[in-house]
C-alpha atoms as a PDB file:
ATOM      1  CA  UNK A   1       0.000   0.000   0.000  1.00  0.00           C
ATOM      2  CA  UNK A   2       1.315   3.572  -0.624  1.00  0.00           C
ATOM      3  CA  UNK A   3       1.104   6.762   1.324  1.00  0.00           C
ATOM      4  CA  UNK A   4      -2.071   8.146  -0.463  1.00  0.00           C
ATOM      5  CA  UNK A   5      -4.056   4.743  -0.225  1.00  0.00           C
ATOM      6  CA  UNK A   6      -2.929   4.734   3.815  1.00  0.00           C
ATOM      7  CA  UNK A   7      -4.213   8.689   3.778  1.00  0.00           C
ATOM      8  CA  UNK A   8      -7.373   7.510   2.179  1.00  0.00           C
ATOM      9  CA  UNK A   9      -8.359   4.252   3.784  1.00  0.00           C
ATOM     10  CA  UNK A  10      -7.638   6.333   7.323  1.00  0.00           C
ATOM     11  CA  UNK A  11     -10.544   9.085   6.284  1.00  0.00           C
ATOM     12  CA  UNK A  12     -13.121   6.058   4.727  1.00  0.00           C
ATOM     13  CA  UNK A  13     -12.272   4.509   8.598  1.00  0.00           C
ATOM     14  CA  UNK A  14     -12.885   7.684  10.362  1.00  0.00           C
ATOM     15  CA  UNK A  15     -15.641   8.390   8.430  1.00  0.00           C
ATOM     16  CA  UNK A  16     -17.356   5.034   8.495  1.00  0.00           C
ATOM     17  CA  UNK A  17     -17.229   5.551  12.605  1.00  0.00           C
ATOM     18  CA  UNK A  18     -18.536   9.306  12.469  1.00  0.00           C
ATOM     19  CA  UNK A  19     -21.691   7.242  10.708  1.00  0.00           C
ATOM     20  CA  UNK A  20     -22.171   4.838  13.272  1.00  0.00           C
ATOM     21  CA  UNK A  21     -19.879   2.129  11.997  1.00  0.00           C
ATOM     22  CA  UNK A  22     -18.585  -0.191  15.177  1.00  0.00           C
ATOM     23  CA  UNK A  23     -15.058  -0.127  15.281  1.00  0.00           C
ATOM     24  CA  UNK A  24     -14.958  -4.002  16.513  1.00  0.00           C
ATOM     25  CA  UNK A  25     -16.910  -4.909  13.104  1.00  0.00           C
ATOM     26  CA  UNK A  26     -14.049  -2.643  11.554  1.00  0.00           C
ATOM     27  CA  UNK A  27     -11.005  -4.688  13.297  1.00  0.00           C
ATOM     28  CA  UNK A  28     -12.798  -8.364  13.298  1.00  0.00           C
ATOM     29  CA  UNK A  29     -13.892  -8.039   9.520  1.00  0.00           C
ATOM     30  CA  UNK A  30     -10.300  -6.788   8.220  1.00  0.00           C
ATOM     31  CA  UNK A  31     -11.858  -4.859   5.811  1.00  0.00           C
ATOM     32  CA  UNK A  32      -9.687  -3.969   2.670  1.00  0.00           C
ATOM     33  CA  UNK A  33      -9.042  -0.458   1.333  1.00  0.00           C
ATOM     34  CA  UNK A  34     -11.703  -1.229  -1.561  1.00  0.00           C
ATOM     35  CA  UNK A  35     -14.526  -2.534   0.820  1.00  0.00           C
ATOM     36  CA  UNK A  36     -14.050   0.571   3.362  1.00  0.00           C
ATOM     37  CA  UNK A  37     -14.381   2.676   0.138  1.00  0.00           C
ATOM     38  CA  UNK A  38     -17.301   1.007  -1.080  1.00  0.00           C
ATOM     39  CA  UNK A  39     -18.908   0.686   2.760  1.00  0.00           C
ATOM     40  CA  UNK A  40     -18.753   4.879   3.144  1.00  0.00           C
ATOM     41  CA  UNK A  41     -20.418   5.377  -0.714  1.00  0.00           C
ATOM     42  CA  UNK A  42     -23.087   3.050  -0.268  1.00  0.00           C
ATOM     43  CA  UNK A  43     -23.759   4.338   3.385  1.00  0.00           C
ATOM     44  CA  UNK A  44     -23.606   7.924   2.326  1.00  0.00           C
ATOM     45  CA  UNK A  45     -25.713   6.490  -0.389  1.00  0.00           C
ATOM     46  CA  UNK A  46     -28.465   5.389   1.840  1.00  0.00           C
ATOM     47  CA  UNK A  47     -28.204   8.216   4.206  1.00  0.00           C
ATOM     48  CA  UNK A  48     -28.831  10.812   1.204  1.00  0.00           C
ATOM     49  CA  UNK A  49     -31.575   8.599  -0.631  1.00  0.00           C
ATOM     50  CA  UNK A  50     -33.662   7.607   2.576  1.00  0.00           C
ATOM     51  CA  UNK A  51     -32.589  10.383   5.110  1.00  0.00           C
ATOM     52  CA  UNK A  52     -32.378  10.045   8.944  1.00  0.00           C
ATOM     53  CA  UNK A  53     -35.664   8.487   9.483  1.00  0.00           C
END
């Protein structure tokens, strides 16, 4: 992995808690820097199409 793919995966991490994301599910599923990426779209997804409900 290089610097900027560290950088990013950090901020799709951080973000993914800041949504609500538990940090054990983070650590126990090892989650790659692809799924992270793909976890905060399709969350930020959701959260625009459907809202805070």
């Amino acid at each position: 992995m290089n610097k900027p793919e560290i950088v990013q995966m950090h901020w799709d991490i951080e973000k993914l808690l800041s949504l609500g994301m538990d940090a054990k599910f983070l650590e126990q599923a090892q989650v790659t820097p692809e799924q992270a990426r793909d976890l905060v779209k399709g969350l930020l997804y959701l959260r625009e199409r459907y809202g805070l409900q």
